[in-house]
C-alpha atoms as a PDB file:
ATOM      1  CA  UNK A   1      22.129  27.471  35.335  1.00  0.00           C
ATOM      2  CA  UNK A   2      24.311  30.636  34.772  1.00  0.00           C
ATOM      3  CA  UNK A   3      27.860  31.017  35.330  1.00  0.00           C
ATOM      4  CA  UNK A   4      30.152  33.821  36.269  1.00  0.00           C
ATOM      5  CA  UNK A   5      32.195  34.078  33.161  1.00  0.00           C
ATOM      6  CA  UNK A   6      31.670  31.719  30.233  1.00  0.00           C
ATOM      7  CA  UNK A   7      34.464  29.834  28.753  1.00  0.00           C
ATOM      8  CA  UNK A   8      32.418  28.390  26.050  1.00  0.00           C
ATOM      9  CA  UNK A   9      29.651  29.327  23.852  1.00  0.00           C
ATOM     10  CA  UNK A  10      26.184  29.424  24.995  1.00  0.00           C
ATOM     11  CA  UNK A  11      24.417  26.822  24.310  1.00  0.00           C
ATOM     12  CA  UNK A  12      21.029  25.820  22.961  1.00  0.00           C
ATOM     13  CA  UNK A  13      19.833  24.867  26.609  1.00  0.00           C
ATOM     14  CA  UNK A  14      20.673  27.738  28.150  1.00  0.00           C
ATOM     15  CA  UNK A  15      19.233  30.305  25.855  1.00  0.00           C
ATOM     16  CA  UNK A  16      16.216  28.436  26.317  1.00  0.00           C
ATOM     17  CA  UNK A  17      16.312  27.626  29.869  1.00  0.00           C
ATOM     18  CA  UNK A  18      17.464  31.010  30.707  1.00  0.00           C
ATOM     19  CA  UNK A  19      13.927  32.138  29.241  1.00  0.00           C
ATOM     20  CA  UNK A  20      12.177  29.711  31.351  1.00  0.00           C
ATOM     21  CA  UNK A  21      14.645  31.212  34.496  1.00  0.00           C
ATOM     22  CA  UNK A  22      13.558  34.787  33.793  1.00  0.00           C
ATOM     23  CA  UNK A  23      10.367  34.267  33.617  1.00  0.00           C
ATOM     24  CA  UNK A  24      10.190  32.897  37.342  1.00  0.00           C
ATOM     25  CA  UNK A  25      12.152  36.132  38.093  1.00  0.00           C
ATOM     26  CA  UNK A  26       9.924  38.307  36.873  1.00  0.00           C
ATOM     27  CA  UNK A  27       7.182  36.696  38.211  1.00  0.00           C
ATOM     28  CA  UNK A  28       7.652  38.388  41.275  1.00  0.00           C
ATOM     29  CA  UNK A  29       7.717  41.781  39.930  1.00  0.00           C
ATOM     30  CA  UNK A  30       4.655  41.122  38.297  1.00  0.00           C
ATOM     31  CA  UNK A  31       2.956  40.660  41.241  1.00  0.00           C
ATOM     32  CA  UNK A  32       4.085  44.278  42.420  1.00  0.00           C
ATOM     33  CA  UNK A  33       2.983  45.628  39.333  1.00  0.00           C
ATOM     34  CA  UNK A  34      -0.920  44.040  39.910  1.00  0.00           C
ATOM     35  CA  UNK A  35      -0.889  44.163  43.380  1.00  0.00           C
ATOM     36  CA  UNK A  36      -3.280  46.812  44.851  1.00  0.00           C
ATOM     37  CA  UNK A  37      -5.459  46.325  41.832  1.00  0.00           C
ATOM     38  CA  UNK A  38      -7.698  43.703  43.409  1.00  0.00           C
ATOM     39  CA  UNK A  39      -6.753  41.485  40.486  1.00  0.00           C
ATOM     40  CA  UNK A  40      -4.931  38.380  40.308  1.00  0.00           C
ATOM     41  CA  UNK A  41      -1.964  37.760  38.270  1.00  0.00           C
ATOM     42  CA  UNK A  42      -4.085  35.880  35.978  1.00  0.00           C
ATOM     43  CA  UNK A  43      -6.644  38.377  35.404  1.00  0.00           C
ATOM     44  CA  UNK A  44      -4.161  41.210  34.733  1.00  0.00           C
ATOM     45  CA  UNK A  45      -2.697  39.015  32.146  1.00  0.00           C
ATOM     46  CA  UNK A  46      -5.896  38.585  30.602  1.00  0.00           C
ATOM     47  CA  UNK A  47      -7.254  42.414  31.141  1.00  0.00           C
ATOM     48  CA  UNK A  48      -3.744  43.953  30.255  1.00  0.00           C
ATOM     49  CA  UNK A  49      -3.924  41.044  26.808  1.00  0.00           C
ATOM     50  CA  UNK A  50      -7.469  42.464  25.775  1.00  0.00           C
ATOM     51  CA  UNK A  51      -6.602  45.920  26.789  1.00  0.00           C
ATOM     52  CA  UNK A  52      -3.438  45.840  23.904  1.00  0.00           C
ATOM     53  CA  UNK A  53      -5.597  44.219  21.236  1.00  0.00           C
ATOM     54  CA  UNK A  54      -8.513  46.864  21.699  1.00  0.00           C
ATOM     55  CA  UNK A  55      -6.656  50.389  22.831  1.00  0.00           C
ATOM     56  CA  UNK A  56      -3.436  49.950  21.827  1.00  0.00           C
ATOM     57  CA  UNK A  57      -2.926  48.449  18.513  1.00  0.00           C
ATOM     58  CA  UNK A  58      -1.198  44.940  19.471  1.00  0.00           C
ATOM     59  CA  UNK A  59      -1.255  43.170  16.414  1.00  0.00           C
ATOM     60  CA  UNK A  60       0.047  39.953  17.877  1.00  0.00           C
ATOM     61  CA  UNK A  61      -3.515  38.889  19.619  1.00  0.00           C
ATOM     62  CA  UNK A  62      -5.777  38.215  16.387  1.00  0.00           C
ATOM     63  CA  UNK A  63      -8.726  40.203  17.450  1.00  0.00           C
ATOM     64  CA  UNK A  64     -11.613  41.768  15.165  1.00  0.00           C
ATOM     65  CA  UNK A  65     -12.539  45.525  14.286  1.00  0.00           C
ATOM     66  CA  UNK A  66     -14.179  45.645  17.533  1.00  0.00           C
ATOM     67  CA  UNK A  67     -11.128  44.844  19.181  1.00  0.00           C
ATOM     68  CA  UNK A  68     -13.337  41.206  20.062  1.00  0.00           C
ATOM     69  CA  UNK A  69     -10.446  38.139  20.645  1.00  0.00           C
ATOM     70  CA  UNK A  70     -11.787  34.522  20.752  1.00  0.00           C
ATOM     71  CA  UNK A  71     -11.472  32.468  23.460  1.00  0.00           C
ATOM     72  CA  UNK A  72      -8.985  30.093  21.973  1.00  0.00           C
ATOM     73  CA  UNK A  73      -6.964  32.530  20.731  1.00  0.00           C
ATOM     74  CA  UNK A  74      -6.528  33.889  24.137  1.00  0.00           C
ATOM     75  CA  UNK A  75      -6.001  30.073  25.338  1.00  0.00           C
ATOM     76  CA  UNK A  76      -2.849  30.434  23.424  1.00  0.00           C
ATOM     77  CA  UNK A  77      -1.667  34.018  23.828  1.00  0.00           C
ATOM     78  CA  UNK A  78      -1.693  34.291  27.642  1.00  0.00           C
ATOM     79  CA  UNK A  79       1.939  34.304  29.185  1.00  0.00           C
ATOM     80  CA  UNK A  80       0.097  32.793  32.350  1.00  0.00           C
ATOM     81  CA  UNK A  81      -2.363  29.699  33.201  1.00  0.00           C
ATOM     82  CA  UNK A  82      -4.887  29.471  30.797  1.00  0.00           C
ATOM     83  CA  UNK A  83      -6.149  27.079  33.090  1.00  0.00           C
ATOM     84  CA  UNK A  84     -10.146  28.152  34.081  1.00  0.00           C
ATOM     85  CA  UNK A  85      -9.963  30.789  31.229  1.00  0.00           C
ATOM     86  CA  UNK A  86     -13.919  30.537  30.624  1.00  0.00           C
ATOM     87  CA  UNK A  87     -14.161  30.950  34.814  1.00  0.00           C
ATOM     88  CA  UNK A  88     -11.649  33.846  34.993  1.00  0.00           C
ATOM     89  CA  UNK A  89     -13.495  35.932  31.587  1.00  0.00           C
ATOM     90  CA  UNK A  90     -17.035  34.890  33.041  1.00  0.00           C
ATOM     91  CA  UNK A  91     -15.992  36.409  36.802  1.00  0.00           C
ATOM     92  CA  UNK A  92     -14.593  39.494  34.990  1.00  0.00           C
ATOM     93  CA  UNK A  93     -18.021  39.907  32.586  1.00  0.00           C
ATOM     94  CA  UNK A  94     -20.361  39.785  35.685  1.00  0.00           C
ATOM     95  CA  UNK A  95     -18.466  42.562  37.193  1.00  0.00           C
ATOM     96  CA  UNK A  96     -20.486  45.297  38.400  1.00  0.00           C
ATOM     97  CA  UNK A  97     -19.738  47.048  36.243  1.00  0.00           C
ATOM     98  CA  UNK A  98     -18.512  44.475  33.242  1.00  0.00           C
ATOM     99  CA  UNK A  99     -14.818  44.535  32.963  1.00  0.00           C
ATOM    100  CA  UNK A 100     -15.536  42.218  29.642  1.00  0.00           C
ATOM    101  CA  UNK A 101     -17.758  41.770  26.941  1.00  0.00           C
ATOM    102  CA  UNK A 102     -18.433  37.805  25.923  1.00  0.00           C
ATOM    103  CA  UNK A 103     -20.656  37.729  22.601  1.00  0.00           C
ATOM    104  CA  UNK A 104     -21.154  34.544  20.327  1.00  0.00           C
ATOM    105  CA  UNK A 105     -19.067  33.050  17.576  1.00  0.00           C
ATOM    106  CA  UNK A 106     -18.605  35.530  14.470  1.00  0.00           C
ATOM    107  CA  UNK A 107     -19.584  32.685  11.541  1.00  0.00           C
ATOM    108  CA  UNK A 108     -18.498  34.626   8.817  1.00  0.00           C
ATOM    109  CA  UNK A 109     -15.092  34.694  10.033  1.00  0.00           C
ATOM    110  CA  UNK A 110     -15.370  30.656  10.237  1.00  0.00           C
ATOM    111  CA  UNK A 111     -15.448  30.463  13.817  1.00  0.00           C
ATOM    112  CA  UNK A 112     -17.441  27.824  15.356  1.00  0.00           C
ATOM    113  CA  UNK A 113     -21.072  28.165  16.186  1.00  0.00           C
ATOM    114  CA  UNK A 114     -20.836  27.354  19.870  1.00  0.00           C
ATOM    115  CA  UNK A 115     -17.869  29.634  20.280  1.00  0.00           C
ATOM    116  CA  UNK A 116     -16.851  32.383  22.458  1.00  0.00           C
ATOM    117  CA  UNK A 117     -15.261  35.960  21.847  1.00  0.00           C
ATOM    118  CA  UNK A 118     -14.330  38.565  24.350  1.00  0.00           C
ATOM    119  CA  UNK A 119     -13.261  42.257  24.353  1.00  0.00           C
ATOM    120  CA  UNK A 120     -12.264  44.590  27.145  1.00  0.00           C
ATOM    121  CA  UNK A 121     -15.207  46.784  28.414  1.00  0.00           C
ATOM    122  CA  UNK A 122     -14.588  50.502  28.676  1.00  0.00           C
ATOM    123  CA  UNK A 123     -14.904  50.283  32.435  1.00  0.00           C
ATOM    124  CA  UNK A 124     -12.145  47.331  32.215  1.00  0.00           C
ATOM    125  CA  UNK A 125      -9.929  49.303  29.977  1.00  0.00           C
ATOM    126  CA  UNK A 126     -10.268  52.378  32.443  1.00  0.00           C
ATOM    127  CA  UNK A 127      -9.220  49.890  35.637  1.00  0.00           C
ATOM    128  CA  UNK A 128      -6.106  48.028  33.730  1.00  0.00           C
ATOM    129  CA  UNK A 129      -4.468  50.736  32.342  1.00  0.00           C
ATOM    130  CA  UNK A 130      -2.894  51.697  35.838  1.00  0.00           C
ATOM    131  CA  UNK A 131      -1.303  48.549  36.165  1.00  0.00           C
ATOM    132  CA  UNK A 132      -0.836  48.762  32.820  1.00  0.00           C
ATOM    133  CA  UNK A 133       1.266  52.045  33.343  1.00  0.00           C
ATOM    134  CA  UNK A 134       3.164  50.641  36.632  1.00  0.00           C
ATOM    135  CA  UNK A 135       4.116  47.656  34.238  1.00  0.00           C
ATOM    136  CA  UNK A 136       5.449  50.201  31.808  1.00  0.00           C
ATOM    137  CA  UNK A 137       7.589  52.014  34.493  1.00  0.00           C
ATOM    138  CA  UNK A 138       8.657  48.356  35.892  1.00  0.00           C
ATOM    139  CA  UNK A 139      10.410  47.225  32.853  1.00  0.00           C
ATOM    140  CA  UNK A 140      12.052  50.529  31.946  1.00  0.00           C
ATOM    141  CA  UNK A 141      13.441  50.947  35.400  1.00  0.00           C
ATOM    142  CA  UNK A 142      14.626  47.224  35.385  1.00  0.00           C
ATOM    143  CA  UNK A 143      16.219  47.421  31.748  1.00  0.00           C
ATOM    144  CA  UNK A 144      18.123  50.282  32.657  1.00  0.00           C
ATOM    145  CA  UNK A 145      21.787  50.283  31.773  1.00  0.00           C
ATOM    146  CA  UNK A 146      21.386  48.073  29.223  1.00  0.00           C
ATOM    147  CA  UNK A 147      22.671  48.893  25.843  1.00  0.00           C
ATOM    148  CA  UNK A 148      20.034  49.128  22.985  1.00  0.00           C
ATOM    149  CA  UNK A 149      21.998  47.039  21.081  1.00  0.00           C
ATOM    150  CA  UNK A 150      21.763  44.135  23.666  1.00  0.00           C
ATOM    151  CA  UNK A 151      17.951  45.231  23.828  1.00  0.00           C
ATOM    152  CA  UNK A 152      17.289  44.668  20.042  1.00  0.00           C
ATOM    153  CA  UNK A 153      18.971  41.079  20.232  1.00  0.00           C
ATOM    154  CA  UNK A 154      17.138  39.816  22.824  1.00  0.00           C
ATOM    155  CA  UNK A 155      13.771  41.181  21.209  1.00  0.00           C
ATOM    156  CA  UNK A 156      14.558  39.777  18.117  1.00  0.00           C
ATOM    157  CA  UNK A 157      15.597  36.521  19.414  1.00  0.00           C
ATOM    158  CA  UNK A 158      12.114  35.905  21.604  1.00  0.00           C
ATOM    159  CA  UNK A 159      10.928  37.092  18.702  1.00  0.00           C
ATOM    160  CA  UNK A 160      12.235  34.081  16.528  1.00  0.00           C
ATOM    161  CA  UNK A 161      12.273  31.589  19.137  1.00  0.00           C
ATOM    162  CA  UNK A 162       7.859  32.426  19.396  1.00  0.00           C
ATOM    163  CA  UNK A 163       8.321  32.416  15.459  1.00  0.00           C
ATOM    164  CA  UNK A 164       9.546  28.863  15.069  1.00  0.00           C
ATOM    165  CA  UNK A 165       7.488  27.710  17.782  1.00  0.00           C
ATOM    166  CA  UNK A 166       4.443  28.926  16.178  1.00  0.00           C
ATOM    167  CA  UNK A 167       5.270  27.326  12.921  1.00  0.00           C
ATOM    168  CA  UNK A 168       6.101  24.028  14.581  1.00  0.00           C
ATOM    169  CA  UNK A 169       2.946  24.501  17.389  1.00  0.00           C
ATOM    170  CA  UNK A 170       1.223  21.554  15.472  1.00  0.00           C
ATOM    171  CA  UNK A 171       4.032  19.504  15.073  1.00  0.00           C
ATOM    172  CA  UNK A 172       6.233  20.218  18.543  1.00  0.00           C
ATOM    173  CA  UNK A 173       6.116  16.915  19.436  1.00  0.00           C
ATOM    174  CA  UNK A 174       8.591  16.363  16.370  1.00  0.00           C
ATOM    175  CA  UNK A 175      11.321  18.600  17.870  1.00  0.00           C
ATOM    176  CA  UNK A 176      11.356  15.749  20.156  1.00  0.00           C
ATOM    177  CA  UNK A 177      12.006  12.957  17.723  1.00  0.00           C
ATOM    178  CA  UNK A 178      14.529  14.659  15.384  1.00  0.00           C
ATOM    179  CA  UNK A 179      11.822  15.453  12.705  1.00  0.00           C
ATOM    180  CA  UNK A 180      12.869  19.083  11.010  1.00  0.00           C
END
């Protein structure tokens, strides 16, 4: 998919494909980053997710004052499978001690009565924030050398490309048939 030097301009595909190329990449230092932590890759995601919302201000996981996050929301936030979500939350909650928090649907907020929210416990919060860190130290060390300029592009470009996917999420499948 990439080439040494390009003699024409990048093109649609491989912006995107390059996205879906870095990801496998990194995959692998991921798995450096939770390994040691007696955690899969999954349940990092979803402790280091819950962990943002609740200590550190992400804004891009809806979550409540209590830093609480529905399940559905995290269905669509986690960057991996969200595949056995209610298994993965429900291992992590019967901890000893709880790593998460599950309480009922908040109806005032319009969620539905037999739904689910979650929040990092203090216990999880105190055991994901070392991977947390060694993810922190990860990406600097592997974006060094890289302009800030270059930096600020990509960012801004994921950035858009989650944007416009987001707006289209309930219409994707017109992407496919030419619909704008």
């Amino acid at each position: 998919m990439t080439k040494e030097k390009r003699s024409t301009s990048v093109e649609p595909t491989d912006t995107v494909g390059s996205i879906f190329t870095a990801r496998r990449d990194l995959l692998h230092g991921v798995r450096l980053v939770v390994e040691g932590s007696r955690f899969t890759v999954e349940e990092a995601d979803l402790l280091m997710s819950l962990y943002g919302a609740k200590e550190l201000g992400w804004d891009d996981l809806e979550h409540d004052k209590e830093g609480f996050v529905a399940f559905n929301e995290l269905e669509r936030y986690l960057v991996h499978s969200a595949s056995l979500l209610s298994r993965r939350i429900r291992k992590l909650a019967d901890a000893k001690p709880p790593l998460l928090e599950i309480a009922v649907a908040d109806r005032a907020s319009g969620q539905h009565f037999n739904a689910k929210r979650v929040r990092i416990t203090k216990e999880g919060a105190k055991r994901i924030e070392p991977v947390w860190k060694r993810f922190q130290e990860v990406s600097a060390k592997l974006l060094e050398g890289i302009p800030q300029r270059l930096l600020d592009v990509h960012y801004e470009v994921n950035q858009r490309i989650s944007a416009e996917i987001g707006r289209r999420r309930s219409g994707l499948s017109d992407l496919l048939s030419g619909k704008s």
